[in-house]
C-alpha atoms as a PDB file:
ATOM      1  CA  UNK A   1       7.481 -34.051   2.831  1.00  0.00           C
ATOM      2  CA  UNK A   2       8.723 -34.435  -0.441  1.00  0.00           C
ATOM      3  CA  UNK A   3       9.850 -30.800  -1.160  1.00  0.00           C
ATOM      4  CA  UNK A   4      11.331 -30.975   2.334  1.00  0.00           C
ATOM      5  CA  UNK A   5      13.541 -33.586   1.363  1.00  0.00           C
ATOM      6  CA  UNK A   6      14.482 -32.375  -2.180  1.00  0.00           C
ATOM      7  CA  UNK A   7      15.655 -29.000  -0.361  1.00  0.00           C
ATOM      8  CA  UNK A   8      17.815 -31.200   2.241  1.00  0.00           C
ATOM      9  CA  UNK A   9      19.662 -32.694  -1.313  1.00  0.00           C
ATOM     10  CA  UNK A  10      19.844 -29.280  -2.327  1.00  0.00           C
ATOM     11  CA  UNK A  11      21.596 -28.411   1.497  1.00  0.00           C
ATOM     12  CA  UNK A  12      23.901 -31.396   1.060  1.00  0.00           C
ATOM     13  CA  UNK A  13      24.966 -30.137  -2.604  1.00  0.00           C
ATOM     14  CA  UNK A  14      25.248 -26.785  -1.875  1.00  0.00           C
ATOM     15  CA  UNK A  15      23.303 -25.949  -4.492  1.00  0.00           C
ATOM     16  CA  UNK A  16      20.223 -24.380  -2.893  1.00  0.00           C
ATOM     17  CA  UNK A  17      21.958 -21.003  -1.789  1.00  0.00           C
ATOM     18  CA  UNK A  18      21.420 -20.391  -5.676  1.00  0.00           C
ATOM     19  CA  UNK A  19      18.287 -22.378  -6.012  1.00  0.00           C
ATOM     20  CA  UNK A  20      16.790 -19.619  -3.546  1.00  0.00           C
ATOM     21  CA  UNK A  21      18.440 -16.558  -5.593  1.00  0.00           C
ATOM     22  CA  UNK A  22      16.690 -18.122  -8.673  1.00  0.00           C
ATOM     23  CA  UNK A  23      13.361 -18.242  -7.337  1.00  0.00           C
ATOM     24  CA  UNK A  24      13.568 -14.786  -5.413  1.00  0.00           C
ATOM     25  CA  UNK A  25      14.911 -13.313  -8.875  1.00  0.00           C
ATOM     26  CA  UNK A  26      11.979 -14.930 -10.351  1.00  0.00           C
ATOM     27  CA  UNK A  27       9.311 -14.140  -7.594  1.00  0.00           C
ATOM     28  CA  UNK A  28      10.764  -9.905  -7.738  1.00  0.00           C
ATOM     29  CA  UNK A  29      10.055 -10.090 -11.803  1.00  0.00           C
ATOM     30  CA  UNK A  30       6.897 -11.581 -11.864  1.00  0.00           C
ATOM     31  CA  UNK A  31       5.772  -8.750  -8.544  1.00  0.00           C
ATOM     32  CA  UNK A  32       6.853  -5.879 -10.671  1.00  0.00           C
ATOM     33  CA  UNK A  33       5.084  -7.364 -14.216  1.00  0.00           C
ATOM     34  CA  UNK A  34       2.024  -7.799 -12.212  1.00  0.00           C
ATOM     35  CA  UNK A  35       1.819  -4.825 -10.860  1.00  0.00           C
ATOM     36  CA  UNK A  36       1.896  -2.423 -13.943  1.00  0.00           C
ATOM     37  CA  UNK A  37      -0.937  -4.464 -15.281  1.00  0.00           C
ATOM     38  CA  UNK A  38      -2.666  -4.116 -12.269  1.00  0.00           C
ATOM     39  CA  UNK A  39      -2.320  -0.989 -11.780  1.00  0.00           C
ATOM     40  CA  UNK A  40      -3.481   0.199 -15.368  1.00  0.00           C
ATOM     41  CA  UNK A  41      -6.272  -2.183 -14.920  1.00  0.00           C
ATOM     42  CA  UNK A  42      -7.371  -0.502 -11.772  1.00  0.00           C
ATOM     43  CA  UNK A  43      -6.691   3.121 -13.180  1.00  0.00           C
ATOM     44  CA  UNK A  44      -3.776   3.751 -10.628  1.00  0.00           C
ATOM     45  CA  UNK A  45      -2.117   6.450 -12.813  1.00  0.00           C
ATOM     46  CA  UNK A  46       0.204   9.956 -12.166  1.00  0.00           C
ATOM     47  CA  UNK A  47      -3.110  12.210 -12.508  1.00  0.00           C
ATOM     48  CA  UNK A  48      -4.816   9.764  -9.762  1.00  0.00           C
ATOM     49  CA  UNK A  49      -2.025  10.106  -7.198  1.00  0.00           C
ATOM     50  CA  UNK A  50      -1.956  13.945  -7.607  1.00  0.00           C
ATOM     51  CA  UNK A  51      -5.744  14.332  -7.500  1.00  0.00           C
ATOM     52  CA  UNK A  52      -6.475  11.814  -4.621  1.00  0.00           C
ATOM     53  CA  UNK A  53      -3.072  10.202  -2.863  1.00  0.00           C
ATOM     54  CA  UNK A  54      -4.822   9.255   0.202  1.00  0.00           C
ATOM     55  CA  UNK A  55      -7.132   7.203  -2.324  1.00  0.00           C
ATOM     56  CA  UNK A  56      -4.078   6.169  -4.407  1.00  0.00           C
ATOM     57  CA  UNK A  57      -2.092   4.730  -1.586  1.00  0.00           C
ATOM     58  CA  UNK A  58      -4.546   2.938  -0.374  1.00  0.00           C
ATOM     59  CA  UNK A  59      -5.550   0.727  -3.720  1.00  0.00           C
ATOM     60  CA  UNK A  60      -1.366   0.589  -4.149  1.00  0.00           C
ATOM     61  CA  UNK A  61      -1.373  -0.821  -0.518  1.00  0.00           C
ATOM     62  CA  UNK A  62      -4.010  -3.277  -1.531  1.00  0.00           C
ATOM     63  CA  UNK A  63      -2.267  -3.904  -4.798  1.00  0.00           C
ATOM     64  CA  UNK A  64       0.864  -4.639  -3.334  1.00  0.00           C
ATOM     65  CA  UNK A  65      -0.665  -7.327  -0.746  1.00  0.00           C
ATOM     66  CA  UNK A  66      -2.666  -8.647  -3.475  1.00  0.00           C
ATOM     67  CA  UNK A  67       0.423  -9.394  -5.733  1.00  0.00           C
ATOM     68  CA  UNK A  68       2.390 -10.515  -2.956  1.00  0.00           C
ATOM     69  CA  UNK A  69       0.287 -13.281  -2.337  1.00  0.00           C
ATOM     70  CA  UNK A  70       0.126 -14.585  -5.849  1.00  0.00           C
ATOM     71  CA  UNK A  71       3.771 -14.357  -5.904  1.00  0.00           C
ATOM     72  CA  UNK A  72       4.172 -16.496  -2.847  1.00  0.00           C
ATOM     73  CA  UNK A  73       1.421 -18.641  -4.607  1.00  0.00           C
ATOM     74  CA  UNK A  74       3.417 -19.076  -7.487  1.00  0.00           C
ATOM     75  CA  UNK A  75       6.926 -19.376  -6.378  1.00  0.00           C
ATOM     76  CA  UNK A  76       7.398 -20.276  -3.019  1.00  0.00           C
ATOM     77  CA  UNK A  77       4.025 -22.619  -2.419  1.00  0.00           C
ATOM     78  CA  UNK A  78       4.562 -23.897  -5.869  1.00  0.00           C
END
C-alpha cells in the first residue's frame, strides 16, 4: 500500500513517466552485466555455440529467464 501511494504522488507530479525510464534503464544494465558473468561462469562461449547450439540455446534460454527474474527482484519488487 505504501509504494502504491508513493507512485500516485509520483502520477500527480508528473514525475513518474521518468521515475519508470530510470528504473527500466537501470533494470536493462544490470540484465546485460549479469549475463556476461553468467555466461562465463556457465562456460557459454563462441566455441560452445558452434560445437553444440541446440545445447547453447537452451542454457542461454535458461540464462535469460534466470536473470530476468533477479532483475524484476531487484528493481521492480524492490
Amino acid at each position: 500500500m505504501e509504494n502504491w501511494k508513493k507512485l500516485q504522488k509520483m502520477y500527480e507530479e508528473k514525475t513518474l513517466l521518468n521515475h519508470l525510464k530510470e528504473i527500466q534503464s537501470q533494470a536493462v544494465d544490470f540484465i546485460n552485466r549479469e549475463k556476461l558473468k553468467m555466461m562465463k561462469s556457465q562456460g557459454l562461449t563462441e566455441k560452445m555455440m558452434k560445437e553444440n547450439p541446440e545445447e547453447y540455446q537452451g542454457q542461454m534460454n535458461n540464462l535469460m529467464a534466470t536473470v530476468k527474474r533477479m532483475a524484476i527482484k531487484e528493481y521492480v519488487e524492490a
